[in-house]
Protein backbone atom coordinates (compact mmCIF):
# COMPACT_ATOMS: atom_id res chain seq x y z
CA UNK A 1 15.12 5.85 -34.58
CA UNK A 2 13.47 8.96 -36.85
CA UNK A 3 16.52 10.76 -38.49
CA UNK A 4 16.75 14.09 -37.43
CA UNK A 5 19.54 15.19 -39.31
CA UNK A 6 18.15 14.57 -42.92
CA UNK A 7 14.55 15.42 -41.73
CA UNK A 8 13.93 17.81 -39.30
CA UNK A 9 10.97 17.45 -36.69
CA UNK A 10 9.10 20.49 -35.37
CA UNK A 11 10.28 19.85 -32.12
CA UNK A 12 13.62 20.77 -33.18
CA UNK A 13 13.45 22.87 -36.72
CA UNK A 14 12.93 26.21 -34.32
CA UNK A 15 15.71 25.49 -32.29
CA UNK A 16 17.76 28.19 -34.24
CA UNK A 17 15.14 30.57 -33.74
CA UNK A 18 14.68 30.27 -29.93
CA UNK A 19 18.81 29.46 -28.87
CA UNK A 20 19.66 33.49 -28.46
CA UNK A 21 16.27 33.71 -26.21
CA UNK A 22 17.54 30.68 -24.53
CA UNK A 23 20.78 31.90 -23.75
CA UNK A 24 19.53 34.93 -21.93
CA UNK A 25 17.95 32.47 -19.17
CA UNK A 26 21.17 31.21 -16.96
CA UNK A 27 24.91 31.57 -16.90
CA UNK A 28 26.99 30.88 -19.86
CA UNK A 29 27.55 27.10 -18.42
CA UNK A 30 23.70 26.34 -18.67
CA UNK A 31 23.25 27.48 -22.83
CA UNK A 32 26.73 25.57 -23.42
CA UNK A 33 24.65 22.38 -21.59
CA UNK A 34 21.65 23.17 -23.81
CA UNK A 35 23.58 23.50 -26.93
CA UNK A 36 25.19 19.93 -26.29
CA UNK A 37 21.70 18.38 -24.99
CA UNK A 38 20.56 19.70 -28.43
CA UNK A 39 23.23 18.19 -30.77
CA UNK A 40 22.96 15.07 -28.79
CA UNK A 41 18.97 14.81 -29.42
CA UNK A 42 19.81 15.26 -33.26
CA UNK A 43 22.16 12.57 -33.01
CA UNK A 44 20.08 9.99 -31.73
CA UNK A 45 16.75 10.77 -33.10
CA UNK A 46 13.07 10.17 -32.02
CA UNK A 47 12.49 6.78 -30.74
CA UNK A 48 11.00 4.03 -32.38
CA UNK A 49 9.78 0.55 -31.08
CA UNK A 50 12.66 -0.95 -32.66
CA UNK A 51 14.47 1.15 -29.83
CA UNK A 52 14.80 -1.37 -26.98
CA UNK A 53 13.81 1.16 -24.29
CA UNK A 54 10.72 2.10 -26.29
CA UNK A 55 9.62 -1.40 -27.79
CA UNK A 56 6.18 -1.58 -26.64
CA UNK A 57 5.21 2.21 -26.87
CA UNK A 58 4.97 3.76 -30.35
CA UNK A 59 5.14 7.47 -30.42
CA UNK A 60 3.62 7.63 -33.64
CA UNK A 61 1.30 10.55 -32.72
CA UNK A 62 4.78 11.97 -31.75
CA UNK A 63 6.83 11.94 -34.79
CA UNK A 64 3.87 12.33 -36.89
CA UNK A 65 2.78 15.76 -34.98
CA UNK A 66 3.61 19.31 -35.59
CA UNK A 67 4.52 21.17 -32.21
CA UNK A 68 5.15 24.84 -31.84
CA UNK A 69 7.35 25.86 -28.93
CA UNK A 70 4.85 26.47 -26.18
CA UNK A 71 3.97 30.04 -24.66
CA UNK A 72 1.71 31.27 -21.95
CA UNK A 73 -1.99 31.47 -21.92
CA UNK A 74 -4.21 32.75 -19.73
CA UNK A 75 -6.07 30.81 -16.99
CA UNK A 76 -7.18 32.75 -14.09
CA UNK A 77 -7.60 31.66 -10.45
CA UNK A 78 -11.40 30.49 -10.30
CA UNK A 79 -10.23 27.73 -12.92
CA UNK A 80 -6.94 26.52 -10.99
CA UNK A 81 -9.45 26.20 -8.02
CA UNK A 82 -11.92 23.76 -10.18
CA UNK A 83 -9.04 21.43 -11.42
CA UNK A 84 -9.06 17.83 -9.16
CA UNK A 85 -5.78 19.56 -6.60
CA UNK A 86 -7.36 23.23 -6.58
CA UNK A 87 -8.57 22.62 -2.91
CA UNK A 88 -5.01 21.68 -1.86
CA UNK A 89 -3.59 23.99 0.72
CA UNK A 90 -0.10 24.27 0.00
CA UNK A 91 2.99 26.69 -0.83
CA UNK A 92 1.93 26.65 -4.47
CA UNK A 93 4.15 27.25 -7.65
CA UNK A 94 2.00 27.07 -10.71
CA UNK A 95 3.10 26.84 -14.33
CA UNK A 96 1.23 27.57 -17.15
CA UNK A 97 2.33 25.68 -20.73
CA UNK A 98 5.92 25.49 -18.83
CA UNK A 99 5.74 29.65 -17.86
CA UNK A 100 5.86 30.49 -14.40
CA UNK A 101 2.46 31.75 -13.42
CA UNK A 102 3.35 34.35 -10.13
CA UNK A 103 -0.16 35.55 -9.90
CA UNK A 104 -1.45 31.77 -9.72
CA UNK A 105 1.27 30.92 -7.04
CA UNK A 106 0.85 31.42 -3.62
CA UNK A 107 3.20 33.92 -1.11
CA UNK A 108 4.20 31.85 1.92
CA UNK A 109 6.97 33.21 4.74
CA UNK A 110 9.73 30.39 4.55
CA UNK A 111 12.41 29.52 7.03
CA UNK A 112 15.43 31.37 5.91
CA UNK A 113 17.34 30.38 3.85
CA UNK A 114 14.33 28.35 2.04
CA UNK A 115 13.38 29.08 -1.66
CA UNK A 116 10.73 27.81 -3.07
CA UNK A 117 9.70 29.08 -6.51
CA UNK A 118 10.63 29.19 -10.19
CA UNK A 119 14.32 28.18 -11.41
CA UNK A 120 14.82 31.67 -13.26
CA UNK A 121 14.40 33.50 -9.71
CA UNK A 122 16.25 30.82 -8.52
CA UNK A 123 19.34 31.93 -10.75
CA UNK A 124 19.32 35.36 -8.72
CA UNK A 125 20.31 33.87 -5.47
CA UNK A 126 21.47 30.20 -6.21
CA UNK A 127 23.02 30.30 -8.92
CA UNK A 128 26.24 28.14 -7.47
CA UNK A 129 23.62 25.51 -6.02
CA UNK A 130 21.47 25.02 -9.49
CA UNK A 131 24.88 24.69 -11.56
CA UNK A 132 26.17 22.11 -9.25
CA UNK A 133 23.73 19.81 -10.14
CA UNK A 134 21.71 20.65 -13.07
CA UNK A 135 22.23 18.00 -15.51
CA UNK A 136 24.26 16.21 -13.08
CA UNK A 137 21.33 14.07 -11.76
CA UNK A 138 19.44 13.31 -15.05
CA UNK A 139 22.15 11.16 -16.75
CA UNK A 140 23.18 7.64 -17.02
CA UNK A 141 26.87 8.26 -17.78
CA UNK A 142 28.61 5.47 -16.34
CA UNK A 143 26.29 3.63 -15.28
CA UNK A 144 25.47 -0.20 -15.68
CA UNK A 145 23.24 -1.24 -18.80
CA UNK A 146 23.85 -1.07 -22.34
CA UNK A 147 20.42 0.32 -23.35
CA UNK A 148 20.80 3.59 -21.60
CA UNK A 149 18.48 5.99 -23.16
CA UNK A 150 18.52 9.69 -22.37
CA UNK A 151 17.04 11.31 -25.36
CA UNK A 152 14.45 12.88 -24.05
CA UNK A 153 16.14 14.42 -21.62
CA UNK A 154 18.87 15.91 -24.12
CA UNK A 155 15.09 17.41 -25.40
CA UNK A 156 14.53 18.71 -22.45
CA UNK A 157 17.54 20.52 -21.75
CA UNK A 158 18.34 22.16 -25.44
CA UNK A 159 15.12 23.75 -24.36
CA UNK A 160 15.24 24.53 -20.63
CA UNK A 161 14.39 28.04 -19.85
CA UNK A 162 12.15 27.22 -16.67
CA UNK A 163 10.64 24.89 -13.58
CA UNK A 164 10.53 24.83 -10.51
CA UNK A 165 13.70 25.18 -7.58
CA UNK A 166 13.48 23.94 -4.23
CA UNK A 167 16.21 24.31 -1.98
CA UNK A 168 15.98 23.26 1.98
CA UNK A 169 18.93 24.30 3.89
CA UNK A 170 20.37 22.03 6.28
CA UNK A 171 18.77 21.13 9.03
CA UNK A 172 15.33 22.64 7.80
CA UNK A 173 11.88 20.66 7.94
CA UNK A 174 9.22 21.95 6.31
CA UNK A 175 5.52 21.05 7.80
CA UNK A 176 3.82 22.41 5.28
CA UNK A 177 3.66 20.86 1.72
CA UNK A 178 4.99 22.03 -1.52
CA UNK A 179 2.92 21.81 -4.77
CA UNK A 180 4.37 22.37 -8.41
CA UNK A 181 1.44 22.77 -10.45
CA UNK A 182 1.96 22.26 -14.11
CA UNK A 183 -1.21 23.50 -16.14
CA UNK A 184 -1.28 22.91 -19.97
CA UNK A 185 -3.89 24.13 -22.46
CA UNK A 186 -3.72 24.86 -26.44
CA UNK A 187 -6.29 26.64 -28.01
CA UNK A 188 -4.10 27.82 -31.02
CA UNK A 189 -2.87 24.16 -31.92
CA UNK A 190 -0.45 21.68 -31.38
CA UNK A 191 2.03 23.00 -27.93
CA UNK A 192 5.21 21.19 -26.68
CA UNK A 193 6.30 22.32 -23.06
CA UNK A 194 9.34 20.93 -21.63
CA UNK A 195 9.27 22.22 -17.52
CA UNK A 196 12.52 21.71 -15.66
CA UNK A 197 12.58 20.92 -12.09
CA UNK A 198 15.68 20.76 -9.69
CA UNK A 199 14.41 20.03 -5.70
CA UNK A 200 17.85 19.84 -3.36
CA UNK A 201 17.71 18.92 0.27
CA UNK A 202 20.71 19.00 1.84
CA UNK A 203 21.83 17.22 5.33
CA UNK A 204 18.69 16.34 8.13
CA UNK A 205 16.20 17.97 5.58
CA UNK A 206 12.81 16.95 5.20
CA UNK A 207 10.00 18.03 2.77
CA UNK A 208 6.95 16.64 1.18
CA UNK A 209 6.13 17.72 -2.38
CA UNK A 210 3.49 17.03 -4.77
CA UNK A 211 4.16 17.91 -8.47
CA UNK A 212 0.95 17.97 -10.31
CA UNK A 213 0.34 17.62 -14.31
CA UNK A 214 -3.31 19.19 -15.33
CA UNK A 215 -4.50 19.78 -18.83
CA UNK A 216 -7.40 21.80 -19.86
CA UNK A 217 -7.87 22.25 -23.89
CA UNK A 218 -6.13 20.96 -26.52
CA UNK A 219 -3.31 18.96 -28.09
CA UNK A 220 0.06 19.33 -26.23
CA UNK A 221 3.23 17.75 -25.73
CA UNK A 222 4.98 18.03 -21.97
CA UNK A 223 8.46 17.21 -21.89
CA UNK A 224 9.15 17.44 -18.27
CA UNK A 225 12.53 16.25 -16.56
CA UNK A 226 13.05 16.52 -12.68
CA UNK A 227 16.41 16.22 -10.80
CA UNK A 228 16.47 15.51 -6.83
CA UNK A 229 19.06 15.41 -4.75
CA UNK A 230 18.97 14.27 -1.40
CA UNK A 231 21.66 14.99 1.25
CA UNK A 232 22.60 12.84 3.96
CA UNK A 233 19.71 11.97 6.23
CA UNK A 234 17.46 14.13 4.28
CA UNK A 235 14.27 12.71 4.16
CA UNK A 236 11.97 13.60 0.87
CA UNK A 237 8.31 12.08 0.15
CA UNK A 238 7.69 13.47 -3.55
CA UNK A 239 3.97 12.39 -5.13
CA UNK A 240 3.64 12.95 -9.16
CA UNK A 241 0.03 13.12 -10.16
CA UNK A 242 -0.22 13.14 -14.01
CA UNK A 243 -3.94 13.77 -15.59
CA UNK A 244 -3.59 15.69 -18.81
CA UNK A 245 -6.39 15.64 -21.14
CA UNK A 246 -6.78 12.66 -23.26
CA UNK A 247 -4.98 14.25 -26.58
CA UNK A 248 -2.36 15.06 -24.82
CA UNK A 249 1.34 13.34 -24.69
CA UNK A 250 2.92 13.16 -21.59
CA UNK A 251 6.88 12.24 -21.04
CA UNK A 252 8.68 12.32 -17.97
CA UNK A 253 12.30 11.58 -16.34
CA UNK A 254 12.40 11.88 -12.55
CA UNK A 255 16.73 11.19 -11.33
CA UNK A 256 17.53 10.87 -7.47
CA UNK A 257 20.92 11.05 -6.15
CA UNK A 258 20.50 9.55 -2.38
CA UNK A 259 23.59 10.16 -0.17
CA UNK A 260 24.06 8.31 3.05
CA UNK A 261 21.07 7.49 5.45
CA UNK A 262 18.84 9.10 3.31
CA UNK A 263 15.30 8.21 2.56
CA UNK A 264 12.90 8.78 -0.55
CA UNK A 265 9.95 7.86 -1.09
CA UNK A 266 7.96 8.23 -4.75
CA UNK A 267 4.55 7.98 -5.33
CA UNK A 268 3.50 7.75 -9.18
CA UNK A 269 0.00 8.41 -10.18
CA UNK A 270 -0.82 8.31 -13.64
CA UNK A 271 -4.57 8.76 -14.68
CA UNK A 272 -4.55 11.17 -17.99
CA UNK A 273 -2.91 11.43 -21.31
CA UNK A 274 -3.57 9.71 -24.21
CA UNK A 275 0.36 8.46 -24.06
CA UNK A 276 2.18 8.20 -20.90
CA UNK A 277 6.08 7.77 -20.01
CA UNK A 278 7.40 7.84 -17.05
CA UNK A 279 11.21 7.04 -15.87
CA UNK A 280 12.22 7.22 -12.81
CA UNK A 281 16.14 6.49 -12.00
CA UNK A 282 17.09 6.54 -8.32
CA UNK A 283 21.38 6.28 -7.39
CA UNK A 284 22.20 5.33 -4.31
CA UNK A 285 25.23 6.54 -3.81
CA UNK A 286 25.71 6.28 -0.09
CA UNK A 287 25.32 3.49 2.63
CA UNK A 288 22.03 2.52 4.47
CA UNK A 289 19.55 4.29 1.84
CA UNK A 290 16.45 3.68 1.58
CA UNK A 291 14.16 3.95 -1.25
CA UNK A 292 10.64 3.42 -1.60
CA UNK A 293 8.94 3.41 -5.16
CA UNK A 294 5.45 3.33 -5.22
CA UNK A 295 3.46 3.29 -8.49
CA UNK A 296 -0.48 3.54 -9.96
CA UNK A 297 -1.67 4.15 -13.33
CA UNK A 298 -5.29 3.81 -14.61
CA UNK A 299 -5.77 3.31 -18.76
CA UNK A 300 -9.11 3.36 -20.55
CA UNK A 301 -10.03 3.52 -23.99
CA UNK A 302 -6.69 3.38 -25.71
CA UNK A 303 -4.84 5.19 -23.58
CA UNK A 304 -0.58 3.37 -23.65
CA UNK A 305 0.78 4.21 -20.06
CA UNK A 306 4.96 3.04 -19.65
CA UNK A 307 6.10 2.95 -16.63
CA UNK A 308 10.45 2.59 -16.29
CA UNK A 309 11.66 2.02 -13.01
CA UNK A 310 15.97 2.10 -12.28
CA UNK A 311 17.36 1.77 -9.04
CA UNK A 312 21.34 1.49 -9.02
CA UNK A 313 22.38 0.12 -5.77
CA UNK A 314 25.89 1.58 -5.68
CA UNK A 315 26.93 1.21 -1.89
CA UNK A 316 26.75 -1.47 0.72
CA UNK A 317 23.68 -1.84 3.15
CA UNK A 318 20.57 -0.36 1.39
CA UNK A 319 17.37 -1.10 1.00
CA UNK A 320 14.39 -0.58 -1.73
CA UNK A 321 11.12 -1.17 -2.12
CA UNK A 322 8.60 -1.04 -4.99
CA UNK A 323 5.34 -1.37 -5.78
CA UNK A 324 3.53 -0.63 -9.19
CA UNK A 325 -0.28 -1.33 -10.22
CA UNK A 326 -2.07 -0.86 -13.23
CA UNK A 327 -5.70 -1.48 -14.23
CA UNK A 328 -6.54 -1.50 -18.00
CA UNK A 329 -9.58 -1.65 -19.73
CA UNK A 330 -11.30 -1.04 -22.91
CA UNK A 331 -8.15 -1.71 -25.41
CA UNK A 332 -5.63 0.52 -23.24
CA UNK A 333 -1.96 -0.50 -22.80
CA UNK A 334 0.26 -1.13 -20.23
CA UNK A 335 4.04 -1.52 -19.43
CA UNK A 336 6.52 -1.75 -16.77
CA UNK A 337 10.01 -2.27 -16.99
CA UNK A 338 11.80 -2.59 -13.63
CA UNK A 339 15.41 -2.51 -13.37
CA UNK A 340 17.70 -2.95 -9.95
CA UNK A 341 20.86 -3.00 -10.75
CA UNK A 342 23.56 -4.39 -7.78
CA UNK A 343 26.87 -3.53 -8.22
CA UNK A 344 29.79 -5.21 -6.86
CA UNK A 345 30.65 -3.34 -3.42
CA UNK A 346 26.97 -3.04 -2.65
CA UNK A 347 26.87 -5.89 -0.14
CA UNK A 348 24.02 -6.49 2.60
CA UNK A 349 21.33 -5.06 -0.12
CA UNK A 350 17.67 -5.81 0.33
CA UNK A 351 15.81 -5.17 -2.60
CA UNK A 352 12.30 -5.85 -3.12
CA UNK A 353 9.83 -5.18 -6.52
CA UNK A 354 6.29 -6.18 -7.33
CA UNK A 355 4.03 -5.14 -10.67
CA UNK A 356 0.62 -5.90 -10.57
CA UNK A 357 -2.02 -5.40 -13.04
CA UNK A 358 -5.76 -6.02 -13.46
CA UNK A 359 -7.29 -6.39 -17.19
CA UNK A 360 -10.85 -5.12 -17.42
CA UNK A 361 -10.87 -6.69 -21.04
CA UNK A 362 -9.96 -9.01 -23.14
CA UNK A 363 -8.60 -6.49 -25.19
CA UNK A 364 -6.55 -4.53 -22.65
CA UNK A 365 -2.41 -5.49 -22.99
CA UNK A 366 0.27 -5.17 -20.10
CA UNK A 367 3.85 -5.92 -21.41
CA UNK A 368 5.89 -6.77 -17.78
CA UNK A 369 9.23 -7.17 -17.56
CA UNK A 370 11.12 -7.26 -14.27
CA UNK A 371 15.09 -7.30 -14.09
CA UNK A 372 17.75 -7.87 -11.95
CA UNK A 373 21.34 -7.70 -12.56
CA UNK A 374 23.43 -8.48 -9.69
CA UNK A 375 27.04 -8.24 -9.25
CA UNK A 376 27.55 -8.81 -5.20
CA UNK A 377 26.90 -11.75 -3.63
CA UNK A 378 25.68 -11.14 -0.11
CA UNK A 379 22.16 -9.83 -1.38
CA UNK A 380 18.84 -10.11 -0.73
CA UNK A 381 16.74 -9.20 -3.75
CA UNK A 382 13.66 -10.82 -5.01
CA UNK A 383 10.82 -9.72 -7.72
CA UNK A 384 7.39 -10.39 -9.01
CA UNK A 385 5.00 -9.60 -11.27
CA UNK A 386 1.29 -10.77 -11.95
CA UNK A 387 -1.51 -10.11 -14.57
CA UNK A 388 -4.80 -11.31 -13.85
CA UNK A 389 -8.97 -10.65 -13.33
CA UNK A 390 -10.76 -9.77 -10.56
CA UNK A 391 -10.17 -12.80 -8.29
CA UNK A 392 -14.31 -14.48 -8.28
CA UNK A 393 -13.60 -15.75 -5.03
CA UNK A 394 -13.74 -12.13 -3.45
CA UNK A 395 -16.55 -10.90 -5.60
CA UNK A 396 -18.56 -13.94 -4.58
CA UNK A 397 -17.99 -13.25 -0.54
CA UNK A 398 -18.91 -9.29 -1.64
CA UNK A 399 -21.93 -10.72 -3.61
CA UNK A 400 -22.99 -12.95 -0.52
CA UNK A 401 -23.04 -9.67 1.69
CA UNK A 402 -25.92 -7.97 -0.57
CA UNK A 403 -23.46 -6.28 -2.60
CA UNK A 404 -24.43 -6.03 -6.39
CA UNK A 405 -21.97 -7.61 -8.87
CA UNK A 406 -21.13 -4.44 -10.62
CA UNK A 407 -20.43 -2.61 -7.40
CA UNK A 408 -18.26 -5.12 -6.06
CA UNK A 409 -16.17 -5.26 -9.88
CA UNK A 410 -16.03 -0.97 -8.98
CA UNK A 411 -15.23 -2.10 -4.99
CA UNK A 412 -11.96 -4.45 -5.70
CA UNK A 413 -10.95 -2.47 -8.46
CA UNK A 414 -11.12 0.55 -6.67
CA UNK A 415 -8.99 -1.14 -3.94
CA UNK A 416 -6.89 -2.48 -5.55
CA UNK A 417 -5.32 0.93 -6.64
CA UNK A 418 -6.02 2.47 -3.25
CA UNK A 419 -3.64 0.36 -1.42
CA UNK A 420 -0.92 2.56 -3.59
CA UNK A 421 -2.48 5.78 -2.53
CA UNK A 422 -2.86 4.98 0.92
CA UNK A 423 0.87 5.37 1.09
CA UNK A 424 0.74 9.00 0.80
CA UNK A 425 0.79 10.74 4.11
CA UNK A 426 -0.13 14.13 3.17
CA UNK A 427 -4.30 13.81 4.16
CA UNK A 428 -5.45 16.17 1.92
CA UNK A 429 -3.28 14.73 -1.33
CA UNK A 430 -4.71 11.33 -0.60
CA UNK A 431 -8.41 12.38 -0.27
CA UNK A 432 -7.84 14.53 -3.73
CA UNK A 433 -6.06 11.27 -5.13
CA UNK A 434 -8.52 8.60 -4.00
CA UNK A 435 -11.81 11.18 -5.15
CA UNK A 436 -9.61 11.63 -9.01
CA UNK A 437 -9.52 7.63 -9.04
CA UNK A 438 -12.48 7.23 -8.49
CA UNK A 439 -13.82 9.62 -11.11
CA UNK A 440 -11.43 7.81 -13.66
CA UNK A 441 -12.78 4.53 -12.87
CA UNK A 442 -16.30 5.69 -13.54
CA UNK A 443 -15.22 6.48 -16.79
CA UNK A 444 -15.00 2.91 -17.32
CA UNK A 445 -18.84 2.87 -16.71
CA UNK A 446 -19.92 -0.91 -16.01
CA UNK A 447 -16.79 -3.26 -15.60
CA UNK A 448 -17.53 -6.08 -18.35
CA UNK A 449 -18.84 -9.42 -17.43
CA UNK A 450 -15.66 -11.94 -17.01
CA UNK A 451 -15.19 -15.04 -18.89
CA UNK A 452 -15.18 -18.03 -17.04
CA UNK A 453 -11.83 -19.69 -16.55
């Protein structure tokens, strides 16, 4: 780890700046959280790859930058509406470099007792609701494993001051989607962001959200952590679509507490970012669950994307399901490091993961690494992984058919991720989704010639 304590980092050197600011946004119990969350960042340090939960992603361009607390720019309407999800007609919340951005949200009559906008407003209303489980959800305290790592998170917090809030009442659906759009740019240099996102549905809710990460100009930092709680039978499908610019660093914690009968379902798109982190941590803390994790990330050039999956299954008779794909080319990176953890009363489990990944080059890596650690003994729980080429097989049937050999490479490529982002039932998110992969894979221009085997 990077010693803090002897050699400050600008991510932290301003903290003693910015605390009294800080503690103006939220109750006395949220700055006493921050000021822990801060001290316990110090304590443990930037991450290194001798760090076992960082071992195949350095962070180099991390610990080696110089970040300046982030603050808002301006971007007006006509350029939210050109980004890959302007066309997306939903109740919008848009943040600019982690500010709230009213005038590039959208005003949409709710059922009562529905809020859906930033977590300061939030505070005015809920403020009982947010404490109850801000920084409850985003921890690993108690839980199973011995290389529990929740440091950026603690980074997160010693600088929360806003996100997004979602609260559903009881008994509420919501038809119509919610978008948090999180827009980063940084004309003036070097920007670190760290949004904060708490979405609570309590018992026979049901919402789909899509929380979107755009960048536009320059070198920036997002630190983004989101907490979801789920009350029994609620039902949440919540897509994460992550294209920041290509200087960009992008680290995020997604934690799910499912109560009883509950399901979730994730969908994790990753196209952008020069460095990519994403951990997502589901509990399920209450019998017949379900949980559905689906996952697709596209790296070119030398673009590292690390994927960490956790599901803790902490009560009898639940299921989960997971499915992550990658395609790498040029000499881009890849992990994925999928955890289920069984623990002893969780009997009658089902759980199910898969990690697939296609190599567009020789010189593209993917570092897999599935795990299972079960403690029950009526379970059903299997896993699999596979690296590989485009199968020849299938491009020779495509080739017999007239198709060209380069457009059937593009064609199985192309469907190979789609099969992820057909999972998304929200039409208009999918056709935005399938168009931005598309784009990305063009990047790739033509898909090199395969060796023979």
């Amino acid at each position: 780890m990077i010693d803090l304590k002897s050699t400050p980092h600008s991510l932290v050197e301003n903290f003693d700046l910015v605390k009294g600011i800080l503690s103006t946004y939220g109750p006395d119990k949220l700055h006493a959280l921050r000021l822990k969350a801060f001290d316990n960042f110090v304590e443990f340090g930037l991450p290194t790859t001798k760090d076992e939960e960082f071992k195949y992603l350095s962070l180099r361009a991390l610990t080696e930058g110089q970040f300046a607390h982030a603050y808002g720019a301006t971007i007006d309407r006509y350029q939210v509406e050109q980004t890959k999800v302007g066309s997306i007609e939903a109740i919008t919340v848009t943040f600019v470099n982690g500010e709230y951005a009213p005038e590039l949200s959208s005003a949409h009559a709710l059922p009562k007792g529905v809020f859906v906008g930033s977590l300061r407003d939030g505070f005015t209303v809920y403020e009982d609701k947010i404490m109850a489980h801000l920084g409850e959800v985003a921890n690993l305290k108690g839980k199973l494993g011995s290389t529990n790592d929740e440091r950026f998170v603690y980074l997160n917090t010693a600088y929360l001051s806003d996100g997004a809030f979602v609260y559903l009442p009881r008994g509420v659906s919501l038809e119509e989607p919610i978008h948090l759009l999180f827009l980063s740019t940084a004309d003036h240099g070097p920007l670190v962001s760290h949004p904060r996102n708490l979405i609570v549905l309590e018992e026979n809710s049901d919402a789909k959200i899509l929380e979107s990460y755009l960048g536009m100009d320059g070198i920036y930092f997002t630190n983004s952590v989101t907490e979801v709680v789920l009350g029994p039978s609620a039902m949440l499908e919540h897509t994460k679509f992550q294209d920041e610019n290509l200087d960009s660093i992008h680290i995020a914690n997604c934690s799910i507490h499912q109560a009883e009968d509950s399901i979730y379902t994730s969908n994790n798109i990753s196209f952008g970012a020069r460095i990519t982190r994403n951990d997502v941590n589901v509990w399920l803390d209450g019998e017949h669950t379900e949980t559905w994790l689906n996952g697709a990330s596209v790296g070119l050039g030398e673009q590292a994307i690390d994927n960490h999956t956790r599901i803790d299954h902490a009560k009898p008779n639940c299921n989960s399901f997971e499915v992550y794909k990658s395609i790498l080319g040029d000499r881009a990176l890849g992990v994925f490091n999928g955890k289920i953890f069984v623990y002893e009363d969780a009997q009658k489990t089902d759980a199910k993961q898969t990690n697939k990944a296609i190599l567009l080059s020789p010189h593209a890596t993917i570092n897999t690494k599935p795990q299972l650690e079960i403690f029950a003994d009526d379970v059903k729980c299997t896993h699999g992984a596979t690296v590989g080429q485009l199968r020849e097989d299938a491009l020779f049937y495509l080739q017999s058919r007239g198709v060209p050999k380069k457009e059937a490479q593009g064609l199985l490529v192309y469907a190979f991720a789609a099969e992820v982002l057909e999972k998304i039932t929200i039409s208009s998110v999918r056709d935005v989704l399938e168009k931005a992969l598309f784009d990305k894979l063009k990047e790739s221009q033509e898909l090199p010639e395969q060796s023979e085997a």
